[in-house]
Every structure is written in structure tokens, then in C-alpha cells.
Protein backbone atom coordinates (compact mmCIF):
# COMPACT_ATOMS: atom_id res chain seq x y z
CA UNK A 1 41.63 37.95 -55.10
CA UNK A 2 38.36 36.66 -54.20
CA UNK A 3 38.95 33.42 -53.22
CA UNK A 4 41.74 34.33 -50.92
CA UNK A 5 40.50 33.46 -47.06
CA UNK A 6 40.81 36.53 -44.65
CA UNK A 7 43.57 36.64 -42.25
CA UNK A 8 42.68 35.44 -39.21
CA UNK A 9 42.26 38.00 -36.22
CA UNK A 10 43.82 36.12 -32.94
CA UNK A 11 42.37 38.59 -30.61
CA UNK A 12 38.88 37.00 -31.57
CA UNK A 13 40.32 33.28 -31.75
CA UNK A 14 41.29 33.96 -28.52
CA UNK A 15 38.24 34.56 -27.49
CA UNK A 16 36.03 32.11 -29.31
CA UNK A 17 38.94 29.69 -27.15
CA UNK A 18 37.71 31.78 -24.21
CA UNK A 19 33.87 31.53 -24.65
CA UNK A 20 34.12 27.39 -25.73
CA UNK A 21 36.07 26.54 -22.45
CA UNK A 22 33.52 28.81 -20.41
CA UNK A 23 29.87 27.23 -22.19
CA UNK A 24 32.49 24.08 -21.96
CA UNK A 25 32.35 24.45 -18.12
CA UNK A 26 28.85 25.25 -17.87
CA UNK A 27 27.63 21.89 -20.05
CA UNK A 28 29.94 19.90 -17.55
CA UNK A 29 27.94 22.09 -14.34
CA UNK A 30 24.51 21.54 -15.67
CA UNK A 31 25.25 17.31 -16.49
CA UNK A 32 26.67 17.63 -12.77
CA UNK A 33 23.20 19.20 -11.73
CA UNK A 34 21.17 16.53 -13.64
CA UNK A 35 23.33 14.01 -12.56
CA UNK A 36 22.59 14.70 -8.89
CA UNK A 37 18.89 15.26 -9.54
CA UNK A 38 19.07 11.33 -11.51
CA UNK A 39 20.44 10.10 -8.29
CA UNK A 40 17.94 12.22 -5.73
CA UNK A 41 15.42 11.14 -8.24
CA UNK A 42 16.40 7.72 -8.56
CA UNK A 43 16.75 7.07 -4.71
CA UNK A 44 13.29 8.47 -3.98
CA UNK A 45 11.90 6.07 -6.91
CA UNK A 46 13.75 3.60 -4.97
CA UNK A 47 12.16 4.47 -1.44
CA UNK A 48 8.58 4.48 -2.97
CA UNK A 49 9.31 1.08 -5.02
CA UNK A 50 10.45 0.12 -1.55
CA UNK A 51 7.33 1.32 0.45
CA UNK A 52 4.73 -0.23 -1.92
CA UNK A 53 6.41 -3.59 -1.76
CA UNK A 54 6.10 -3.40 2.03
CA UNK A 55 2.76 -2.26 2.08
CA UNK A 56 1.39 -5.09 -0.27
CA UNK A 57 3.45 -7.28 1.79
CA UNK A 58 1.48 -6.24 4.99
CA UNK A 59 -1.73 -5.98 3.12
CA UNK A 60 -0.97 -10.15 2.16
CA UNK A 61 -0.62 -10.80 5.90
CA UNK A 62 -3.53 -9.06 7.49
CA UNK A 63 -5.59 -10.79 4.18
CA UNK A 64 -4.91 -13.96 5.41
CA UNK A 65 -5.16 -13.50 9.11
CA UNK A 66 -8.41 -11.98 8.40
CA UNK A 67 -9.33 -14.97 5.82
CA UNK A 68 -7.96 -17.58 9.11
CA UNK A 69 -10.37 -15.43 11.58
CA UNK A 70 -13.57 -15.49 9.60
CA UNK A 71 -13.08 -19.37 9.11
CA UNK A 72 -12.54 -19.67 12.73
CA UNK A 73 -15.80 -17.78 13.29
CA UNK A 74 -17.13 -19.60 10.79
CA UNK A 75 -16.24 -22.85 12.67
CA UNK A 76 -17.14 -21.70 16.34
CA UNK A 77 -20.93 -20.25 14.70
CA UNK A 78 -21.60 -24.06 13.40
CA UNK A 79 -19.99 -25.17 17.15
CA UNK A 80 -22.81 -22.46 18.74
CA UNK A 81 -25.41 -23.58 16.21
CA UNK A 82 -24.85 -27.10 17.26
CA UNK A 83 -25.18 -26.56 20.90
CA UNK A 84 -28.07 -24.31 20.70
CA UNK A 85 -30.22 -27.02 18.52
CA UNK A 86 -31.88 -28.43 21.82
CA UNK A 87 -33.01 -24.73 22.56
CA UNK A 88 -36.34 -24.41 20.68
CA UNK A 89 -37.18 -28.24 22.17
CA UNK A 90 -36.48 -27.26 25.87
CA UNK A 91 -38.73 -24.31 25.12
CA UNK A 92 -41.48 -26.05 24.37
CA UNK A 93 -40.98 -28.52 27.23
CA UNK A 94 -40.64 -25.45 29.91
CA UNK A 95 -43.96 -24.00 28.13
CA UNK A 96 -45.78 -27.02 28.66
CA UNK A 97 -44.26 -27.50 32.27
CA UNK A 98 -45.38 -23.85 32.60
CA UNK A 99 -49.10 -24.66 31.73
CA UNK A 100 -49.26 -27.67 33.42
CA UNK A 101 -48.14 -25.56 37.15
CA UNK A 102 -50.49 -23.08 35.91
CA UNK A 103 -53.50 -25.51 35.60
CA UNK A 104 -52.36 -27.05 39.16
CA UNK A 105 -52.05 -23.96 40.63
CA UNK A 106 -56.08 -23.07 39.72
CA UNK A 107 -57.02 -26.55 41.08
CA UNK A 108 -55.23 -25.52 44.61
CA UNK A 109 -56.97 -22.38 44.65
């Protein structure tokens, strides 16, 4: 009657079988695909993660050789400013010694 189920035609089981184990073939080739592209992915995440840490690391470095230079600079500035503190009193000295030959030279003349 009505409620009976069809017969089954194996010609078309067959190739429902057929068409699962191809898109079964084709899932397992595209998760092989995305697989690789993970790992090509991962390993260039990897390289950059890589990079950056080696670049801050440099960037660290030259920081603090540049921080030890300016206080060395620093340091040999005060040393110059130090030294050069009898300048402005030696000037004044030659200036007077100046005037003074200057005055002896117009009483020779």
C-alpha cells in the first residue's frame, strides 16, 4: 500500500557509494591543502615573531650604548667646561697686557 518503502535501486546505491568516497577524497585533499597552508602559515608567523624579538633586542642594545655615550659626553663637556673656566680670566689679563704694550709702544715713538 502506501506505507510500503520503494525497493531500493542498487545501480543508484552504487553510486551514491561512488560519489561519498569521491567528495570523501576531496574533504581529505582540501584538510591536506589547509593543513600545509597552517604549517607555511604558522612557520612564517614564527619567522616574523622571530625577527621582531631580534630587532627589539638590537634596538635595547644600541638604547643603552647610546644612553652610556651621551653620559660620557656629558662627563667629558663638564671635564672641558672645567678646564676652560680660566679662559675668560686670561683674556682679560692678555687685553690688559695688550694695552699696556700699546701705551709703551706710543711712549717709544
Amino acid at each position: 500500500g502506501s506505507g510500503s518503502i520503494p525497493a531500493i535501486d542498487p545501480g543508484a546505491l552504487q553510486e551514491v557509494v561512488a560519489l561519498a568516497g569521491q567528495v570523501a577524497a576531496q574533504v581529505d585533499e582540501l584538510l591536506r591543502n589547509v593543513h600545509c597552508g597552517l604549517q607555511a602559515l604558522t612557520a612564517l608567523s614564527v619567522g616574523c615573531i622571530q625577527t621582531y624579538r631580534d630587532g627589539v633586542e638590537s634596538l635595547g642594545e644600541a638604547a643603552d650604548l647610546s644612553i652610556r655615550a651621551m653620559y660620557a659626553l656629558v662627563a667629558r663637556c663638564e671635564e672641558l667646561d672645567r678646564a676652560m673656566q680660566p679662559v675668560p680670566a686670561l683674556a682679560k689679563r692678555i687685553r690688559d697686557m695688550k694695552g699696556t704694550l700699546e701705551r709703551l709702544e706710543g711712549l717709544c715713538k
